[in-house]
Protein backbone atom coordinates (compact mmCIF):
# COMPACT_ATOMS: atom_id res chain seq x y z
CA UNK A 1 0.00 0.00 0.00
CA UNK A 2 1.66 2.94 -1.12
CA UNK A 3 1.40 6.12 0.31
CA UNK A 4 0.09 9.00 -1.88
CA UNK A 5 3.09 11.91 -1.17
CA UNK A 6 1.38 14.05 -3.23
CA UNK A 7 1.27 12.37 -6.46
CA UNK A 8 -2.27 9.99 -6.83
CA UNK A 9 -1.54 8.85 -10.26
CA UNK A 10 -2.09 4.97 -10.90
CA UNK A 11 -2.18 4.92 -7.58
CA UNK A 12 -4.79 2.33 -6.11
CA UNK A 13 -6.64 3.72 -2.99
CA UNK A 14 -7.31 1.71 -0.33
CA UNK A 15 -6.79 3.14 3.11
CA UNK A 16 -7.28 6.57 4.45
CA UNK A 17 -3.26 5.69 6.34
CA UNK A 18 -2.03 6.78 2.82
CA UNK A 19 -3.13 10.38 2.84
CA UNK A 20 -1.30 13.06 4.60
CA UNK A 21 -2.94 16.93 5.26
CA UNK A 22 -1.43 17.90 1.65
CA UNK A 23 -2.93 15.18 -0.06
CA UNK A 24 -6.78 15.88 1.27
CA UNK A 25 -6.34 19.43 0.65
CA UNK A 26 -5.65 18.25 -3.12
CA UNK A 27 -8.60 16.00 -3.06
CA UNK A 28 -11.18 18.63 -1.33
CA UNK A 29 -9.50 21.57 -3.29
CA UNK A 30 -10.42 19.72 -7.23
CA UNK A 31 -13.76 18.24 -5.57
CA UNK A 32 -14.66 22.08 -5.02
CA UNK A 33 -13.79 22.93 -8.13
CA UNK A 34 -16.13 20.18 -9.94
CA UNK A 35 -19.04 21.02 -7.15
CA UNK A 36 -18.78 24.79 -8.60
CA UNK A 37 -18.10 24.29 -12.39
CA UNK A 38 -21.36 21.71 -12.01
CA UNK A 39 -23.20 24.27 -10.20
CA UNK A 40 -22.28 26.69 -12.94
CA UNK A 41 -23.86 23.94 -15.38
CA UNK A 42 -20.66 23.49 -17.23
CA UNK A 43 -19.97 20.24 -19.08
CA UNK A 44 -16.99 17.86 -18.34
CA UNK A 45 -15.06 16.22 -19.98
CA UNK A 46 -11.72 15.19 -17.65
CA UNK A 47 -12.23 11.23 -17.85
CA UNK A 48 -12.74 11.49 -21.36
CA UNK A 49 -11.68 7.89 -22.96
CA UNK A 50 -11.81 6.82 -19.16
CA UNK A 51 -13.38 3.70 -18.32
CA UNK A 52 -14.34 2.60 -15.14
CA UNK A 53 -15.35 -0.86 -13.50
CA UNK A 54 -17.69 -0.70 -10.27
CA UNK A 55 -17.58 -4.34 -8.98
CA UNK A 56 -19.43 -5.08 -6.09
CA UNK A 57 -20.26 -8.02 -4.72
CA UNK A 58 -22.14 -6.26 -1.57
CA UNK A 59 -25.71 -4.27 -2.16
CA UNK A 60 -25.30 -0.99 -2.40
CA UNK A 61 -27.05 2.43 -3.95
CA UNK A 62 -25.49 5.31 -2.90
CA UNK A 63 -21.55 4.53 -3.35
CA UNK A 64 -22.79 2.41 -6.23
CA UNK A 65 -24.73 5.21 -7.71
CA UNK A 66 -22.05 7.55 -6.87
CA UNK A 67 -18.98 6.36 -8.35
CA UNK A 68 -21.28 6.27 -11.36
CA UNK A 69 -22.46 9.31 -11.71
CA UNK A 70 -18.96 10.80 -10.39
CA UNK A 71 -17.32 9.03 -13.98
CA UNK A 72 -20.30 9.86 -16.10
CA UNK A 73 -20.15 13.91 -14.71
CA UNK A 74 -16.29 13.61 -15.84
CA UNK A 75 -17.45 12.16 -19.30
CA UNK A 76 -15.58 8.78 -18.74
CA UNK A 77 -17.73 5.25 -18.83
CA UNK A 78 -18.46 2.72 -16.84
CA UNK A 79 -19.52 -1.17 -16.33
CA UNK A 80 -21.53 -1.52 -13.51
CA UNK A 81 -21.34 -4.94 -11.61
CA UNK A 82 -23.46 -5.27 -8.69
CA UNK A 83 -24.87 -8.56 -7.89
CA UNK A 84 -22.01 -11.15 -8.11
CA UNK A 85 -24.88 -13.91 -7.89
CA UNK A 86 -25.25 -13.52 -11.58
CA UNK A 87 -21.51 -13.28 -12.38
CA UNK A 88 -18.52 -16.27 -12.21
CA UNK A 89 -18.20 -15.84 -8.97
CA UNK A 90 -21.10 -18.45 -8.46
CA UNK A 91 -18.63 -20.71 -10.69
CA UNK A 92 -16.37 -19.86 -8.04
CA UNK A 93 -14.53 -17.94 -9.49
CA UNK A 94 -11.55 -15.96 -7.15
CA UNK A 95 -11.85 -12.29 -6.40
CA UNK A 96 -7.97 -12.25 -7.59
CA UNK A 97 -9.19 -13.63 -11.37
CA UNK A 98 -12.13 -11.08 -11.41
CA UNK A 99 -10.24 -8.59 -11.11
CA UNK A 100 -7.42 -9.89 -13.21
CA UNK A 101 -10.08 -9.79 -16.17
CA UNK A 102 -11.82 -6.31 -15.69
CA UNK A 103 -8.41 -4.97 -15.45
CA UNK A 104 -8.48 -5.43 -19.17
CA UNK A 105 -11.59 -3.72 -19.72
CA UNK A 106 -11.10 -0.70 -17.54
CA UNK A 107 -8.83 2.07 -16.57
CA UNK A 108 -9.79 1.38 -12.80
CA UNK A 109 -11.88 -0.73 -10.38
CA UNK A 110 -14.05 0.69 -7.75
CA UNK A 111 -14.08 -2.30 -5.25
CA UNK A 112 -17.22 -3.17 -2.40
CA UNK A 113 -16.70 -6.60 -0.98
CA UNK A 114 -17.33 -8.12 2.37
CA UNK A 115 -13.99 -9.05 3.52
CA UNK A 116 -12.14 -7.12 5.36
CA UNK A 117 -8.50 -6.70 3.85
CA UNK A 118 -9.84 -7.77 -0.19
CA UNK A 119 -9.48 -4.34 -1.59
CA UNK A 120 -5.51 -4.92 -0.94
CA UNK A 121 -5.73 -8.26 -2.05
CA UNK A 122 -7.11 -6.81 -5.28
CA UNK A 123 -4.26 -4.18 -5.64
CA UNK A 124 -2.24 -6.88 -5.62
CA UNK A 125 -2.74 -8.50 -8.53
CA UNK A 126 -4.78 -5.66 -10.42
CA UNK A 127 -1.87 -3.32 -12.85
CA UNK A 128 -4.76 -0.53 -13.15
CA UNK A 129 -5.76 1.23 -9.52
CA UNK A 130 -8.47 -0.65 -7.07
CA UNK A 131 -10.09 2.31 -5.08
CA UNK A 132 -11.60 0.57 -1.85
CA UNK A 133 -15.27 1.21 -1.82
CA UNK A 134 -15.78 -0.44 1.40
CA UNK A 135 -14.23 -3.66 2.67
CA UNK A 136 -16.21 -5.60 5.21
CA UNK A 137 -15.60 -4.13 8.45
CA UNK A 138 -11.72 -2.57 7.55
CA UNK A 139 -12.18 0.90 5.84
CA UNK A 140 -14.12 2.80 3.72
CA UNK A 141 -11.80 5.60 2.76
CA UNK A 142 -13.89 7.55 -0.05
CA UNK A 143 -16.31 7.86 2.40
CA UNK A 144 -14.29 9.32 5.08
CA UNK A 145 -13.35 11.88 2.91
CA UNK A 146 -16.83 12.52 1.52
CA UNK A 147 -17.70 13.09 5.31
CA UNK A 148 -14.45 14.88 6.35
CA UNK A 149 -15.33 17.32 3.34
CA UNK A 150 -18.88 18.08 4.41
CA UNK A 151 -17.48 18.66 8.07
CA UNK A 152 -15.04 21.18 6.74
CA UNK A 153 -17.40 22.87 4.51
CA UNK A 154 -20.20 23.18 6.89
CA UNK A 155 -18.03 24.36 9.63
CA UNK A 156 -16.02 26.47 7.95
CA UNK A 157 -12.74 24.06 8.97
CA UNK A 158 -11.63 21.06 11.23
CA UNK A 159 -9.38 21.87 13.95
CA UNK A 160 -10.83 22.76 17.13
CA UNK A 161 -14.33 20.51 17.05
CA UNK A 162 -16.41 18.57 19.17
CA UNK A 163 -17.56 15.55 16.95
CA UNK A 164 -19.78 13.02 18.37
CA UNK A 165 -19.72 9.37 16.87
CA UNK A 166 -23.00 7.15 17.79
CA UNK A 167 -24.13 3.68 16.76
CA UNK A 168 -22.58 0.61 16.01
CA UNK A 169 -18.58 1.76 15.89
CA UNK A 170 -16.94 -1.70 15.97
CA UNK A 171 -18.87 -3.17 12.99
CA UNK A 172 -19.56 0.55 11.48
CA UNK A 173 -16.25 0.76 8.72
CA UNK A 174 -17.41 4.57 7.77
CA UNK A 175 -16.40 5.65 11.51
CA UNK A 176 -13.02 3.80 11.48
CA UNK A 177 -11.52 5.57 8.34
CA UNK A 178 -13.16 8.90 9.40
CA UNK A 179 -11.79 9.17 12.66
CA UNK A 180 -8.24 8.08 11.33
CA UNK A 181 -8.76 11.04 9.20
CA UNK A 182 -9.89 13.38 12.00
CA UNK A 183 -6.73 12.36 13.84
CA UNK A 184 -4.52 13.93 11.28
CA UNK A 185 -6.06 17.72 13.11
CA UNK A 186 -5.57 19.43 15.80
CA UNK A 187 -7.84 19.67 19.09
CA UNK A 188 -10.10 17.76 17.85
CA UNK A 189 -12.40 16.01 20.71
CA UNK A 190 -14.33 12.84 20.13
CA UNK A 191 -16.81 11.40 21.78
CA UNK A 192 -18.19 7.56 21.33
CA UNK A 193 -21.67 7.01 22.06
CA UNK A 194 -22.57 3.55 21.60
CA UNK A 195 -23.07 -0.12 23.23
CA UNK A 196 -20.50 -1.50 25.15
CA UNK A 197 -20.81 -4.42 23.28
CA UNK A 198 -19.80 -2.66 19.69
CA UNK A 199 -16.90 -0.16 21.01
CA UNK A 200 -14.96 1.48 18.93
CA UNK A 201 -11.78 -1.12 17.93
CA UNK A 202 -8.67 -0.82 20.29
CA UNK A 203 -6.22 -0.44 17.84
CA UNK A 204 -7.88 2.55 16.45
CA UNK A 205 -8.29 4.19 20.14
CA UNK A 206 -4.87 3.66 20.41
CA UNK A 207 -3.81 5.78 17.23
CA UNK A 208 -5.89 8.66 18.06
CA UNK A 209 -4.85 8.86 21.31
CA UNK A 210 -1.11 8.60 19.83
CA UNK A 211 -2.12 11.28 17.81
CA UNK A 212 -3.19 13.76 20.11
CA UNK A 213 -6.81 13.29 19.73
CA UNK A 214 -9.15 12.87 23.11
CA UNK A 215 -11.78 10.82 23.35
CA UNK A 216 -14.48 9.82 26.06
CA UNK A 217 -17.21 7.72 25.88
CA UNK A 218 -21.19 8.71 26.97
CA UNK A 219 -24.07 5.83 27.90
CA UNK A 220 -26.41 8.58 27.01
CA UNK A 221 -26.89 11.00 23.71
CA UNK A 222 -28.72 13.43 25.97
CA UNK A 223 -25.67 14.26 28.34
CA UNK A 224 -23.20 15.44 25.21
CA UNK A 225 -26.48 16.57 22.88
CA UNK A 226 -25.56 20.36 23.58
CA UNK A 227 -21.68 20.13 23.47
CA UNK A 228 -21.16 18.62 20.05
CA UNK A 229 -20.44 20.47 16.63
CA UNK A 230 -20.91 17.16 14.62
CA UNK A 231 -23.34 14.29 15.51
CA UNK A 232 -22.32 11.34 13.65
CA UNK A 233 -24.62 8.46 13.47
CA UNK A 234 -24.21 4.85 12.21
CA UNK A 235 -26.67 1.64 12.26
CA UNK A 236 -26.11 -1.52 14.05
CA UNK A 237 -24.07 -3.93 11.06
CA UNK A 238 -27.05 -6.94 11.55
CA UNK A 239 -25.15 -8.36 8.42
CA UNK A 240 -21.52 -8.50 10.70
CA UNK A 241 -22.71 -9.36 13.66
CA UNK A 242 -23.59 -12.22 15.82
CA UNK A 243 -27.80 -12.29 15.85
CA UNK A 244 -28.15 -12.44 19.86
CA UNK A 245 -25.53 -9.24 19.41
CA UNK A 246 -27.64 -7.33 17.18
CA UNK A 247 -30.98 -8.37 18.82
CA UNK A 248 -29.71 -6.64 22.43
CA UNK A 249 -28.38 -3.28 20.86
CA UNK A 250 -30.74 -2.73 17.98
CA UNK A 251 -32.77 0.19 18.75
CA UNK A 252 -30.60 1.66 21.91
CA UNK A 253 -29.29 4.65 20.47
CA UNK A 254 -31.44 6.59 19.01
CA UNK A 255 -31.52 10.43 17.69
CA UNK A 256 -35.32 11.98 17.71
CA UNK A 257 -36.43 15.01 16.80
CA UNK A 258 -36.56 16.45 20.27
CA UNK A 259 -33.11 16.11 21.05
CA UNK A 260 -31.96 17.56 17.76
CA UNK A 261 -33.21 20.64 18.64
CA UNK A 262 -31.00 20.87 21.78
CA UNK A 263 -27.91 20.76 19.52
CA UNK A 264 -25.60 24.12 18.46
CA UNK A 265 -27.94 26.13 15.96
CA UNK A 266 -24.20 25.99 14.05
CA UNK A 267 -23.49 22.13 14.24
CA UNK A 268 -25.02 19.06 11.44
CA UNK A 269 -26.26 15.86 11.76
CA UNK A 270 -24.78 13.20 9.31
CA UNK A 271 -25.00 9.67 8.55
CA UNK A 272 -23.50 7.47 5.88
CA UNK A 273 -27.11 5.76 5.50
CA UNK A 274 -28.93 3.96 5.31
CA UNK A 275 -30.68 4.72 8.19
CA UNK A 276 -32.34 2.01 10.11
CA UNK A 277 -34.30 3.62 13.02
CA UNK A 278 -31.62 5.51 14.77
CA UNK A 279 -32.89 8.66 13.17
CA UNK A 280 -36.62 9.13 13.04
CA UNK A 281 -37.89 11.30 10.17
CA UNK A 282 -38.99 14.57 12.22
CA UNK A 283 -35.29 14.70 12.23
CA UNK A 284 -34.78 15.32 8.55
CA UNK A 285 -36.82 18.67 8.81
CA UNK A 286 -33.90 20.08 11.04
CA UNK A 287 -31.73 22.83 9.07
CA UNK A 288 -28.91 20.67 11.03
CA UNK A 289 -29.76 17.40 8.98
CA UNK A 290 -27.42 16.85 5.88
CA UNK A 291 -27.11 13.00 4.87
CA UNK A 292 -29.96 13.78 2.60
CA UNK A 293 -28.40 17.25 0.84
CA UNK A 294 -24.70 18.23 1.36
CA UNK A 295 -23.40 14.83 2.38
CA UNK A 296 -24.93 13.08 -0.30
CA UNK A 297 -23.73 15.81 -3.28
CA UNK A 298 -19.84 15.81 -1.90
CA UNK A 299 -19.70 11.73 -2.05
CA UNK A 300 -20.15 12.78 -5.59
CA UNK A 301 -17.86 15.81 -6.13
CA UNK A 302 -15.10 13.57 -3.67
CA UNK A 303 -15.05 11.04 -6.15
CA UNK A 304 -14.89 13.62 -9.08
CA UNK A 305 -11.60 14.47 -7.54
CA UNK A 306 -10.20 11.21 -6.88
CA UNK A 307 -11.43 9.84 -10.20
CA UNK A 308 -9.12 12.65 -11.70
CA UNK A 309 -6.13 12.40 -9.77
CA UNK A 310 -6.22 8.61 -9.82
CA UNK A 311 -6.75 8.36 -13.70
CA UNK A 312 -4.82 11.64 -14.81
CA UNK A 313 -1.67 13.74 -14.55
């Protein structure tokens, strides 16, 4: 896994551990300029003669969707896998060999798969770049910096915040890349709000504290409601967990439209979605909420910018 020093070209993506400051100021810097020429209604053409493979073999919409659309906005093309039950996998076919063939066909793969750990397995074998679009419960970089974007532009910057992460954080890969990223700032505060039986992992405790970064834990959304700049909220993984796991936390932590009106008039509320209960839908009424507006529209103008750097000097 190489790290990105400022150059991205031909560079496969697959951890947010490759990016330093410089290199997300690149990304959010071109991802503004693509959300402003599009506002402008200008017409792209940067990924001209650009193909694109999205391959995954878990359901998805909006990453799916995204990665799409990002590649179409940028005039490139695209195949669009999704559903391996009606590819050679069912043959059993090996994720290595997959990849091995749509490497012909493309100029890049955009990669979802349950495992944690197969996006680098892909890179391995794969002589066009693999961009990690979620790997079982590892890392989901593009969507850390999707996130870490919206923070910055809603805020007005980074440094200095209060960010609240609640749900399912051992399971939940969105909140593992994004707080690595977070960790790269200063003074930033985090606070964990979630079961004690789906922490946040150890390892990645560890690095932020290594890194400066404070953290605390809360049994209780209302005590840190009024404190927080960002609420972050994820669902409870059913798919990654053990049943009796999922069946005791389900439905614990949950954000209503009551409490969201105790937050900062200046702070959001974001989610990766889907949602699945821990946000009921008063809540998307609240100037705060942006998973359904802002959020959603930089996953697209992020990938823009990665597309481009990945794909061309």
């Amino acid at each position: 896994m190489r790290q990105v020093n400022g150059n991205f070209y031909h560079k496969s993506i697959i951890s947010v551990d490759q990016f330093s400051k410089k290199d997300i100021d690149v990304i959010f810097k071109r991802a503004a300029s693509y959300r402003d020429a599009l506002k402008r209604g200008d017409v792209l053409d940067d990924l001209r003669g650009k193909l694109v493979t999205a391959l995954f073999y878990e359901p998805s919409s909006r990453t799916f969707g995204s990665f799409i659309a990002a590649t179409q906005r940028l005039g490139g093309g695209f195949i669009p896998i999704q559903g391996v039950q009606f590819s050679s996998v069912v043959k059993g076919e090996t994720l290595e060999d997959t990849i091995r063939v749509f490497s012909n066909y493309s100029d890049a793969i955009a990669l979802r798969h349950p495992e944690e750990g197969a996006a680098k397995t892909a890179a391995a074998v794969s002589p066009v770049p693999v961009i990690n679009a979620g790997d079982g419960t590892g890392e989901h970089p593009t969507q850390a910096l999707l996130d870490l974007f919206t923070i910055r532009e809603g805020l007005g910057g980074i440094e200095g915040l209060v960010i609240a992460m609640m749900g399912d954080l051992k399971y939940g890969r969105t909140v593992h890349s994004l707080a690595k990223l977070l960790s790269l700032y200063k003074k930033i505060r985090l606070v964990f709000v979630c079961p004690s039986e789906s922490p946040m992992p150890a390892p990645i405790v560890a690095l932020l504290h290594k890194r400066g970064v404070k953290t605390s834990t809360a049994s209780s959304l209302a005590d840190i409601i009024r404190d927080v700049d960002v609420l972050y909220l994820t669902r409870v993984q059913k798919e990654r967990m053990p049943k009796d796991v999922y069946e005791k936390i389900k439905g614990r932590f949950i954000l209503t439209g009551a409490l969201a009106k105790k937050m900062k008039k200046s702070a959001i509320i974001m989610h990766p979605l889907p949602r699945v209960g821990e946000i009921t839908p008063d809540v998307d009424e609240n100037p705060r909420a942006v998973y359904f507006s802002d959020q959603m529209r930089n996953g697209m103008y992020v990938r823009m910018a990665l597309l481009k750097l990945v794909l061309k000097k």
